[in-house]
C-alpha atoms as a PDB file:
ATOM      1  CA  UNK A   1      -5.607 -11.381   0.336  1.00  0.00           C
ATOM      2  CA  UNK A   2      -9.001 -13.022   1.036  1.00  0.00           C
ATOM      3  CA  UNK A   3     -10.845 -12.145   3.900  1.00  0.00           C
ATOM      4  CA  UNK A   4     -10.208 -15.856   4.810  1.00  0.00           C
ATOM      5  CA  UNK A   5      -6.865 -15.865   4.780  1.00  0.00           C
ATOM      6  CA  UNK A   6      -6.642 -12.187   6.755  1.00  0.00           C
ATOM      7  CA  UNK A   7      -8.694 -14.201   9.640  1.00  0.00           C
ATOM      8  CA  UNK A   8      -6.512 -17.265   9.834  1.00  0.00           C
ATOM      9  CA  UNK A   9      -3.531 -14.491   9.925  1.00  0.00           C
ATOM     10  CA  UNK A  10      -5.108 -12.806  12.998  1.00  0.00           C
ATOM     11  CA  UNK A  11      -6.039 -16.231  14.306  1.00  0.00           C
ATOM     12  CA  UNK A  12      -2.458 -17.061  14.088  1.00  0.00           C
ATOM     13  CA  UNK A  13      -1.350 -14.330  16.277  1.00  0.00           C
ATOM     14  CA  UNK A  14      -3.280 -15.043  18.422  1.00  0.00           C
ATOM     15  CA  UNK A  15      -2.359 -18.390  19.429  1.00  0.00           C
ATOM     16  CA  UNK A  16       1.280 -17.533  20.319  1.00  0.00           C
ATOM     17  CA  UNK A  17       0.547 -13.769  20.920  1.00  0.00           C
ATOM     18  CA  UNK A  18       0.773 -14.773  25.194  1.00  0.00           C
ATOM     19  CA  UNK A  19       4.110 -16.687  24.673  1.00  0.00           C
ATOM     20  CA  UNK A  20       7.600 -15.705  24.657  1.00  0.00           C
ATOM     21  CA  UNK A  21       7.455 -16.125  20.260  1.00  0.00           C
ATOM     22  CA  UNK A  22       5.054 -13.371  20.564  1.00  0.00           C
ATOM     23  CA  UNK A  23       7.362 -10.756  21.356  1.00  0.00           C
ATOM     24  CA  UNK A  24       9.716 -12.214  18.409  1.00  0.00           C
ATOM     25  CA  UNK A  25       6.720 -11.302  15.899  1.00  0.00           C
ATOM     26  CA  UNK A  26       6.420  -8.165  17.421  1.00  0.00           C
ATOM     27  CA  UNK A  27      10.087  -7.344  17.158  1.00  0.00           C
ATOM     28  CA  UNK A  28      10.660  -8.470  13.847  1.00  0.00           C
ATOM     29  CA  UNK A  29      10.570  -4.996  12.219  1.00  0.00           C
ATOM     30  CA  UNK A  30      10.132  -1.315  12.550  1.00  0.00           C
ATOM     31  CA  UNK A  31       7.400  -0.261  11.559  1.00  0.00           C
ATOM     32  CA  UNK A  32       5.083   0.577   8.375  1.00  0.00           C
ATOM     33  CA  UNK A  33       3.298   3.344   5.910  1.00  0.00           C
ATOM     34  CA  UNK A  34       0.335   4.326   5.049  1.00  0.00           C
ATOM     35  CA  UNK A  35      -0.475   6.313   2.011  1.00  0.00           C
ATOM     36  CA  UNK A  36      -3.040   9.471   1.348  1.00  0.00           C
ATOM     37  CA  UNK A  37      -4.412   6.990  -1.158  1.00  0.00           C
ATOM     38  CA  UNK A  38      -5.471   4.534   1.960  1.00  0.00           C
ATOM     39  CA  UNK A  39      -6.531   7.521   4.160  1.00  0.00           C
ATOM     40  CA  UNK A  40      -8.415   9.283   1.392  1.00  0.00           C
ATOM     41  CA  UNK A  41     -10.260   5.697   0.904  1.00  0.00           C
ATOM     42  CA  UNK A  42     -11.292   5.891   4.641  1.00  0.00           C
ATOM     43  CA  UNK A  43     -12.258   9.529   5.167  1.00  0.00           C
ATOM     44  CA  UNK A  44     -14.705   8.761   2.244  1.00  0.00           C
ATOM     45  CA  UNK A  45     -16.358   6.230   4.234  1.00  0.00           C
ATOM     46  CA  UNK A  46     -16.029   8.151   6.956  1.00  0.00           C
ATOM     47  CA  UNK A  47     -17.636  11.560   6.008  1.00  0.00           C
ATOM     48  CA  UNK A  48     -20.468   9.380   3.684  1.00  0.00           C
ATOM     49  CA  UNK A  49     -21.684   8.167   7.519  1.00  0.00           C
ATOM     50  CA  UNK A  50     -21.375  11.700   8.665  1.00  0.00           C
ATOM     51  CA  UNK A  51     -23.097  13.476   6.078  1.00  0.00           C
ATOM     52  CA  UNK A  52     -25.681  11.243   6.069  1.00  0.00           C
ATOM     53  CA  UNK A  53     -26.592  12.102  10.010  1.00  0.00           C
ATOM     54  CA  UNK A  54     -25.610  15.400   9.851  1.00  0.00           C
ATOM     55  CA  UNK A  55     -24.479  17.915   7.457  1.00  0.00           C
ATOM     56  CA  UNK A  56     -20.660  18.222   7.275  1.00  0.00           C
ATOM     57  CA  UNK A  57     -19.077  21.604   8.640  1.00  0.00           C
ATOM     58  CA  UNK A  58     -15.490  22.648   9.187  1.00  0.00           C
ATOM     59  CA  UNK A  59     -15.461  21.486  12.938  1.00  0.00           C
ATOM     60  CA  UNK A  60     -12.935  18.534  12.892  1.00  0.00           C
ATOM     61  CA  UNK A  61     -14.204  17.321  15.608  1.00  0.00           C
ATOM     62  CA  UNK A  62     -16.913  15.810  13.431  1.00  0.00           C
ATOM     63  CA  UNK A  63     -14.444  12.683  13.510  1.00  0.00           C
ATOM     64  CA  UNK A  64     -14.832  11.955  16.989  1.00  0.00           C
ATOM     65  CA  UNK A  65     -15.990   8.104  17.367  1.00  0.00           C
ATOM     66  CA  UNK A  66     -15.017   7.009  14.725  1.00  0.00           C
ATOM     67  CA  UNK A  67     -11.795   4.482  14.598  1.00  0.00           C
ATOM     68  CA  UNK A  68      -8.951   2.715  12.563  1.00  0.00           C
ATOM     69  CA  UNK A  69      -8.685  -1.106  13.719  1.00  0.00           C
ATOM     70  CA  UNK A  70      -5.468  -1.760  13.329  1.00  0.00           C
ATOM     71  CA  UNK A  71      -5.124  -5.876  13.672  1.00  0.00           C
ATOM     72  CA  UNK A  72      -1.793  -7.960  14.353  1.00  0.00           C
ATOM     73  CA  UNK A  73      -1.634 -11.277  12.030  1.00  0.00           C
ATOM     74  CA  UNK A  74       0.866 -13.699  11.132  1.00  0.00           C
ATOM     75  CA  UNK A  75       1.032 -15.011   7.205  1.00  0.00           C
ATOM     76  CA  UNK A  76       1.287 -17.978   6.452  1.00  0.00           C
ATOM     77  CA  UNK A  77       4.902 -17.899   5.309  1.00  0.00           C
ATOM     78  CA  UNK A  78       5.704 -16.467   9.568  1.00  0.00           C
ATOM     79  CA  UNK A  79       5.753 -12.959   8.750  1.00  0.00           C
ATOM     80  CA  UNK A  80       4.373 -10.255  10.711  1.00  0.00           C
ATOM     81  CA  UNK A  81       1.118  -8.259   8.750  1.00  0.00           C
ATOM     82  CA  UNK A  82      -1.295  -5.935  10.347  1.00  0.00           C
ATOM     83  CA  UNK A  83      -4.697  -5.371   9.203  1.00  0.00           C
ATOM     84  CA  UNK A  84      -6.470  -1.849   8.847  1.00  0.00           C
ATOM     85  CA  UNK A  85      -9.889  -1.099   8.338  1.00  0.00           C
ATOM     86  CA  UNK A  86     -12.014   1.718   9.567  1.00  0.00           C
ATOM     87  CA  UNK A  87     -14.813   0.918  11.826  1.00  0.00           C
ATOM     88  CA  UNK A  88     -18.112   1.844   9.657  1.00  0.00           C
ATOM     89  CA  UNK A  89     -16.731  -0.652   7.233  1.00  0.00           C
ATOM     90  CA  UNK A  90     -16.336  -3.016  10.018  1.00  0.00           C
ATOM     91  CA  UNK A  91     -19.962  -2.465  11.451  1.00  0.00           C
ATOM     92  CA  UNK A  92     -21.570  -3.187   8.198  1.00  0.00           C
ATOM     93  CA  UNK A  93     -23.057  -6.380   8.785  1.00  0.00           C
ATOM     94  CA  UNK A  94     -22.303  -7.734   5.195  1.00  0.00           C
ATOM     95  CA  UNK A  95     -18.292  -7.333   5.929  1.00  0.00           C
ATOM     96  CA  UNK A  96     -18.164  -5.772   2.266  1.00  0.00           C
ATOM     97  CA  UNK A  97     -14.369  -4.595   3.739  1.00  0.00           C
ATOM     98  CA  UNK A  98     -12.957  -4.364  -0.264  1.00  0.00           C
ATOM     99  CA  UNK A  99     -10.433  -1.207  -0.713  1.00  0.00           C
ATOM    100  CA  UNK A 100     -11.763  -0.318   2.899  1.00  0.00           C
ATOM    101  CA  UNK A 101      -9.173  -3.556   4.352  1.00  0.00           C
ATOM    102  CA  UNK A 102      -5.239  -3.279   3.761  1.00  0.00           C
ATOM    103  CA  UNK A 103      -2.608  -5.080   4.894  1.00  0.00           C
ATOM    104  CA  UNK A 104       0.564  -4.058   5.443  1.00  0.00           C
ATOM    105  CA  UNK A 105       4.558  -5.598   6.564  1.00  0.00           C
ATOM    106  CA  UNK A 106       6.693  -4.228   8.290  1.00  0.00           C
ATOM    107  CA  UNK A 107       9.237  -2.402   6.903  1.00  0.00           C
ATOM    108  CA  UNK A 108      12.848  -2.717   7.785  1.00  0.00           C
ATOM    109  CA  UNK A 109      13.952   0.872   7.561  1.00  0.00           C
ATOM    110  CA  UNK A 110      14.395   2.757  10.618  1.00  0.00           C
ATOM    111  CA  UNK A 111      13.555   6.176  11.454  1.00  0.00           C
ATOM    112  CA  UNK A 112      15.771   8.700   9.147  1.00  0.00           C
ATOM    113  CA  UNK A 113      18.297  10.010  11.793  1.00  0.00           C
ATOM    114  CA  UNK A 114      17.758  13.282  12.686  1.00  0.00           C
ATOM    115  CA  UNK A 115      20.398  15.892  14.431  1.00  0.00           C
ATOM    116  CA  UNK A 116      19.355  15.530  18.059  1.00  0.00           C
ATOM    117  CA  UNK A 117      21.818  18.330  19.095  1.00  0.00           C
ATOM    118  CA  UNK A 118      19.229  21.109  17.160  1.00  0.00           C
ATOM    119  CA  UNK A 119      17.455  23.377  19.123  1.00  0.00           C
ATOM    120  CA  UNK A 120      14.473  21.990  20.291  1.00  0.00           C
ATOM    121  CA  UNK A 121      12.635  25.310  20.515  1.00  0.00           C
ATOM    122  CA  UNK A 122      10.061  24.711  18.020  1.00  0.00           C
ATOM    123  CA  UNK A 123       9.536  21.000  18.432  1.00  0.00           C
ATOM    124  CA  UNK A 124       5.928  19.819  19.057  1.00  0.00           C
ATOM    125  CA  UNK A 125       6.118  18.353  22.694  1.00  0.00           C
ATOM    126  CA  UNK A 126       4.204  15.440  20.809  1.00  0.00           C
ATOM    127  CA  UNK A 127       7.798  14.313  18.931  1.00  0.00           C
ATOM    128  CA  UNK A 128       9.945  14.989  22.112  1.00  0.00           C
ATOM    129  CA  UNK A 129       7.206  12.317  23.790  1.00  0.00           C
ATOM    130  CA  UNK A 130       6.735  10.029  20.223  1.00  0.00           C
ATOM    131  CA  UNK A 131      10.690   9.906  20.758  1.00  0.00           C
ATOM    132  CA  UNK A 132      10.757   8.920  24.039  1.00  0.00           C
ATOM    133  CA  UNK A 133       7.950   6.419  23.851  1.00  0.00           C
ATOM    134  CA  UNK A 134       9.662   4.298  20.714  1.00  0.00           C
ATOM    135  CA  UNK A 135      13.164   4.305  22.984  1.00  0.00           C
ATOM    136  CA  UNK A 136      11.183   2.642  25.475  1.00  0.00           C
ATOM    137  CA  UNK A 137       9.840   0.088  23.269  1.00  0.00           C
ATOM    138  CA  UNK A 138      13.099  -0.292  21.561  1.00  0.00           C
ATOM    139  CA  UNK A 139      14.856  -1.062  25.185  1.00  0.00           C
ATOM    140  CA  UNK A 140      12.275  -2.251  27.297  1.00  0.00           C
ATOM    141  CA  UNK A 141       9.865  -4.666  25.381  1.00  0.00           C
ATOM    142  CA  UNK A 142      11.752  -7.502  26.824  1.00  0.00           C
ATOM    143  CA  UNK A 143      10.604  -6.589  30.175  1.00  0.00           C
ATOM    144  CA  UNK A 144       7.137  -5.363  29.338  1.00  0.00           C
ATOM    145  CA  UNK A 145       6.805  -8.770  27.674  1.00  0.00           C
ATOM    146  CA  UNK A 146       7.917 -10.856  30.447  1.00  0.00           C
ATOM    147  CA  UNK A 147       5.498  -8.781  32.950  1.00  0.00           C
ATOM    148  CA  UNK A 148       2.747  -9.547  30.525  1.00  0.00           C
ATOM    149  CA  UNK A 149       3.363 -12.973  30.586  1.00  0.00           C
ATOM    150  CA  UNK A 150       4.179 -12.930  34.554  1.00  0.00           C
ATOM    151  CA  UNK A 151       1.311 -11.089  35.924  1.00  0.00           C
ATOM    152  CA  UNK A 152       2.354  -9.911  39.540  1.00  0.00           C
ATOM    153  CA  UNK A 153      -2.071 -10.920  40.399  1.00  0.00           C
ATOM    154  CA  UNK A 154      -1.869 -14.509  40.306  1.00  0.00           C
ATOM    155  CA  UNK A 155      -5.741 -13.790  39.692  1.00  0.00           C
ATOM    156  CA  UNK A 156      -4.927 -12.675  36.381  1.00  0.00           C
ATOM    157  CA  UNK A 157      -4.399 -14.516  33.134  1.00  0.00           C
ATOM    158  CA  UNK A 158      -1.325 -13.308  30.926  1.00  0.00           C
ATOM    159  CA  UNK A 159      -3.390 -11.057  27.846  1.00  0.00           C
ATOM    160  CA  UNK A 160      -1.151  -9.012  25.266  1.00  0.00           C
ATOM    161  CA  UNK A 161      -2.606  -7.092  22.739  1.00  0.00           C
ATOM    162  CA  UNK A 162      -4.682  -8.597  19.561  1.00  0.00           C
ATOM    163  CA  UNK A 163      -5.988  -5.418  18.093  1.00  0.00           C
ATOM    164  CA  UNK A 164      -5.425  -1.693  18.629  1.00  0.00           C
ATOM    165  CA  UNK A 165      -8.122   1.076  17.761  1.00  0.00           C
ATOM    166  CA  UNK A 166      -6.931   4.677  17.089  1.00  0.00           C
ATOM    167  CA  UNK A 167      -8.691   7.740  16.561  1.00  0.00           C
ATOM    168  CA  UNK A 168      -9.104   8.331  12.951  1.00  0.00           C
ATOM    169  CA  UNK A 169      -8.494  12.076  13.628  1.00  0.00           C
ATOM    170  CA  UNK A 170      -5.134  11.204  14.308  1.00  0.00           C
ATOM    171  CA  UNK A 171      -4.865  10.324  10.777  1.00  0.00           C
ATOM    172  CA  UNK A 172      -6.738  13.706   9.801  1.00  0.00           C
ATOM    173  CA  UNK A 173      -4.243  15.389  11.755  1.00  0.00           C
ATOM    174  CA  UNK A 174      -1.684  14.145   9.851  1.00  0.00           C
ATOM    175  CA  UNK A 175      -3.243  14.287   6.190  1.00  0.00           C
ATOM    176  CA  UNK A 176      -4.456  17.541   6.721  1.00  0.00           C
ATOM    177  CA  UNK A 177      -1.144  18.961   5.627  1.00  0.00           C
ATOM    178  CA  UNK A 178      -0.783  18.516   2.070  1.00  0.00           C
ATOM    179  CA  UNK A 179       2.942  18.053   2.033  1.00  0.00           C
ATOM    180  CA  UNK A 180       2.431  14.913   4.152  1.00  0.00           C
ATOM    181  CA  UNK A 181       1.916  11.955   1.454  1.00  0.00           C
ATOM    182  CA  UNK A 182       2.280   9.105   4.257  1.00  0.00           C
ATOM    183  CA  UNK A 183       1.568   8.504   8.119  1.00  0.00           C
ATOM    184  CA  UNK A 184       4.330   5.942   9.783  1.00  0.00           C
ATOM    185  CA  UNK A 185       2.842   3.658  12.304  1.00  0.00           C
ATOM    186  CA  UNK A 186       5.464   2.204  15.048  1.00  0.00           C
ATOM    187  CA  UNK A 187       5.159   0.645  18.826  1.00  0.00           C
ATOM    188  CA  UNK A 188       5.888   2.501  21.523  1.00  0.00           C
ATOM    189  CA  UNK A 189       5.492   1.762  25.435  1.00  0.00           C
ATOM    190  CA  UNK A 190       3.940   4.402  27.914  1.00  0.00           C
ATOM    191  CA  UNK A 191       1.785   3.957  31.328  1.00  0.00           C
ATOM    192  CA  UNK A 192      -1.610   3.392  30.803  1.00  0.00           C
ATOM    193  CA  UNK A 193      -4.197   3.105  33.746  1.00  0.00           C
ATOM    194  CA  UNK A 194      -7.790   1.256  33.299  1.00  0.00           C
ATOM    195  CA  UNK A 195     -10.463   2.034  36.172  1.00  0.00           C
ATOM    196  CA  UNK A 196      -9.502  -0.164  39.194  1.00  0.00           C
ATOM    197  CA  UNK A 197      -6.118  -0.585  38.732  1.00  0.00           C
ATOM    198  CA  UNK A 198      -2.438   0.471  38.964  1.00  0.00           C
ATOM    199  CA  UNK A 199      -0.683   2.256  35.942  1.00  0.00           C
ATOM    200  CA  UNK A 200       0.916  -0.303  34.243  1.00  0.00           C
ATOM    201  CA  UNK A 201       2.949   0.013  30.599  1.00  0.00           C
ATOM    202  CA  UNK A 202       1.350  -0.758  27.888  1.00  0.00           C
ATOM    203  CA  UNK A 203       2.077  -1.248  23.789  1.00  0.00           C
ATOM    204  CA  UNK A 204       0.692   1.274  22.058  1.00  0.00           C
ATOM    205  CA  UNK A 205       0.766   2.533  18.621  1.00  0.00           C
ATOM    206  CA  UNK A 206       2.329   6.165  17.703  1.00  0.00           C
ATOM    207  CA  UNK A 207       1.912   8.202  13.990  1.00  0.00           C
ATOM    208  CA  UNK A 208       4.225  10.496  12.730  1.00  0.00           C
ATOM    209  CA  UNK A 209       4.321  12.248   9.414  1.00  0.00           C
ATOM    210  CA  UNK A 210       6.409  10.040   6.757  1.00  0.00           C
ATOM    211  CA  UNK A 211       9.855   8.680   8.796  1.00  0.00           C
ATOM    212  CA  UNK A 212      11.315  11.361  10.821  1.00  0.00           C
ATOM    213  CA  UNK A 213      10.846  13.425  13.979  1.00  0.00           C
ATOM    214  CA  UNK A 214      11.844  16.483  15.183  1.00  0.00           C
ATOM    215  CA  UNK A 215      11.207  18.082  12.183  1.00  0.00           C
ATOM    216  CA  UNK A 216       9.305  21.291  12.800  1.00  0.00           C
ATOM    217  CA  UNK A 217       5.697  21.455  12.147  1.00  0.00           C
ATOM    218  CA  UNK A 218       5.392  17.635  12.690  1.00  0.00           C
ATOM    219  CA  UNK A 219       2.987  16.583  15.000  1.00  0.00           C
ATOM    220  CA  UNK A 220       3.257  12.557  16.348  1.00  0.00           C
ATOM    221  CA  UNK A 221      -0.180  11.016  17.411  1.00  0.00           C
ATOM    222  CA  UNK A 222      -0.804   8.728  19.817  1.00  0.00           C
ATOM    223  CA  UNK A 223      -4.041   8.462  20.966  1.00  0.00           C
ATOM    224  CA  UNK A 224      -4.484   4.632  20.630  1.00  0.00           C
ATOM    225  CA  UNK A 225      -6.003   1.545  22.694  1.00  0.00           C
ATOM    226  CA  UNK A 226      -4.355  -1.611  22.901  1.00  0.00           C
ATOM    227  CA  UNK A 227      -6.935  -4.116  23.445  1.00  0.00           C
ATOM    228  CA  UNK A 228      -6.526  -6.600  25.646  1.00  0.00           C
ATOM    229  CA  UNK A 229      -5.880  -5.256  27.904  1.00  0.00           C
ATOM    230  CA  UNK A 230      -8.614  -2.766  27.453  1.00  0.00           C
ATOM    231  CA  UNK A 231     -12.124  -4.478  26.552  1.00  0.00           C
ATOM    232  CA  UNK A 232     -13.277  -5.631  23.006  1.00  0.00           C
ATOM    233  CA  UNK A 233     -16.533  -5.647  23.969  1.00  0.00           C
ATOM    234  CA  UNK A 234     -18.897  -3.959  21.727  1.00  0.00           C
ATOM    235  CA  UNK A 235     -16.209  -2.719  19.370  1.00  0.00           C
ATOM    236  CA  UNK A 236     -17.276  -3.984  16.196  1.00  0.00           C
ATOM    237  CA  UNK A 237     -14.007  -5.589  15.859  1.00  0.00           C
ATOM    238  CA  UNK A 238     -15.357  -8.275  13.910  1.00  0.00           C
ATOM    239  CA  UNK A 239     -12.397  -9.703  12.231  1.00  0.00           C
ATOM    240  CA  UNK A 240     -11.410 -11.359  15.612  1.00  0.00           C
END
């Protein structure tokens, strides 16, 4: 896909991402993959830009600042894509995006059931939250939709999400164990508060290792910013 045709997708969403259709694009499917292939192609970048301000050491918090934009599109046949690309690709002012860019559909797989009635002992509090998080999106993007649309401040303009930027050491945290060969990427709602305001629910964007939770030693991520309604100011987010 050109990078052409990936902005007119993006473009797309956004003209009927603050209607009621919107939520029908978001709806549409579960969820979707990425490979170690895709990640490797990223932390490459990644530690390049690193190493060539400062040395590389074992400290993983080397990776702090550094994002995966995750954009919402629509193709041109009505189908929900999303757009990845990491963000020293995207502040390179040539836009040489290349392997660095891939697009993805959703798939429409759900989550591998799991036996809920184990003992949660072990369980990473982070699936026991991923969990609840996707149940809320499953049951109550209706309403988060129509509160979006239906701001309660009559001062404020209805503004749902057109790209989301996440922590690329969630990724790491994933990839880091060698027996995980994918990250899944799915919605989930939780209570966000910006500076000034109420907590309100928000979209947001959770990883897991391959399909499944609850399996001991996973750990779900979900350190990610849906903006609007947070600011895309600044943000090198230059496929918009």
């Amino acid at each position: 896909m050109d990078l052409d045709t990936i902005k007119k997708s993006i473009k797309n969403w956004n003209d009927v991402r603050n209607t009621e259709l919107g939520l029908t694009y978001l709806t549409s499917g579960f969820g979707f993959e990425i490979n170690r292939n895709e990640y490797q192609i990223w932390k490459e970048i990644i530690d390049k830009k690193i190493f060539s301000d400062t040395p590389l050491n074992n400290n993983t918090a080397k990776y702090n600042g550094y994002f995966i934009h995750l954009y919402i599109g629509i193709s041109s046949y009505s189908k929900t894509i999303f757009h990845l690309v990491d963000s020293i690709t995207e502040s390179d002012p040539d836009h040489k995006y290349s392997a660095s860019l891939v697009t993805k559909k959703f798939t429409k797989e759900s989550i591998e059931k799991q036996d809920f009635t184990k003992d949660l002992q072990d369980v990473e509090i982070q699936d026991i939250k991923a969990v609840k998080r996707a149940f809320k999106w499953f049951f109550q993007s209706n309403s988060w939709a129509y509160n979006k649309l239906n701001p309660s401040d009559p001062d404020e303009n209805p503004d749902v999400v057109r790209v989301f930027t996440i922590h690329f050491q969630d990724f790491y945290n994933i990839f880091e164990d060698e027996n995980n060969k994918k990250a899944f990427l799915f919605f989930g709602l939780t209570n966000m508060t910006r500076e000034g305001r109420t907590s309100t629910m928000e979209i947001e964007v959770i990883l897991c290792p391959e399909k499944g939770f609850l399996d001991n030693g996973n750990k779900s991520q979900d350190v990610t910013t849906p903006r609007p309604p947070y600011s895309i100011t600044n943000k090198n987010l230059n496929l918009l």
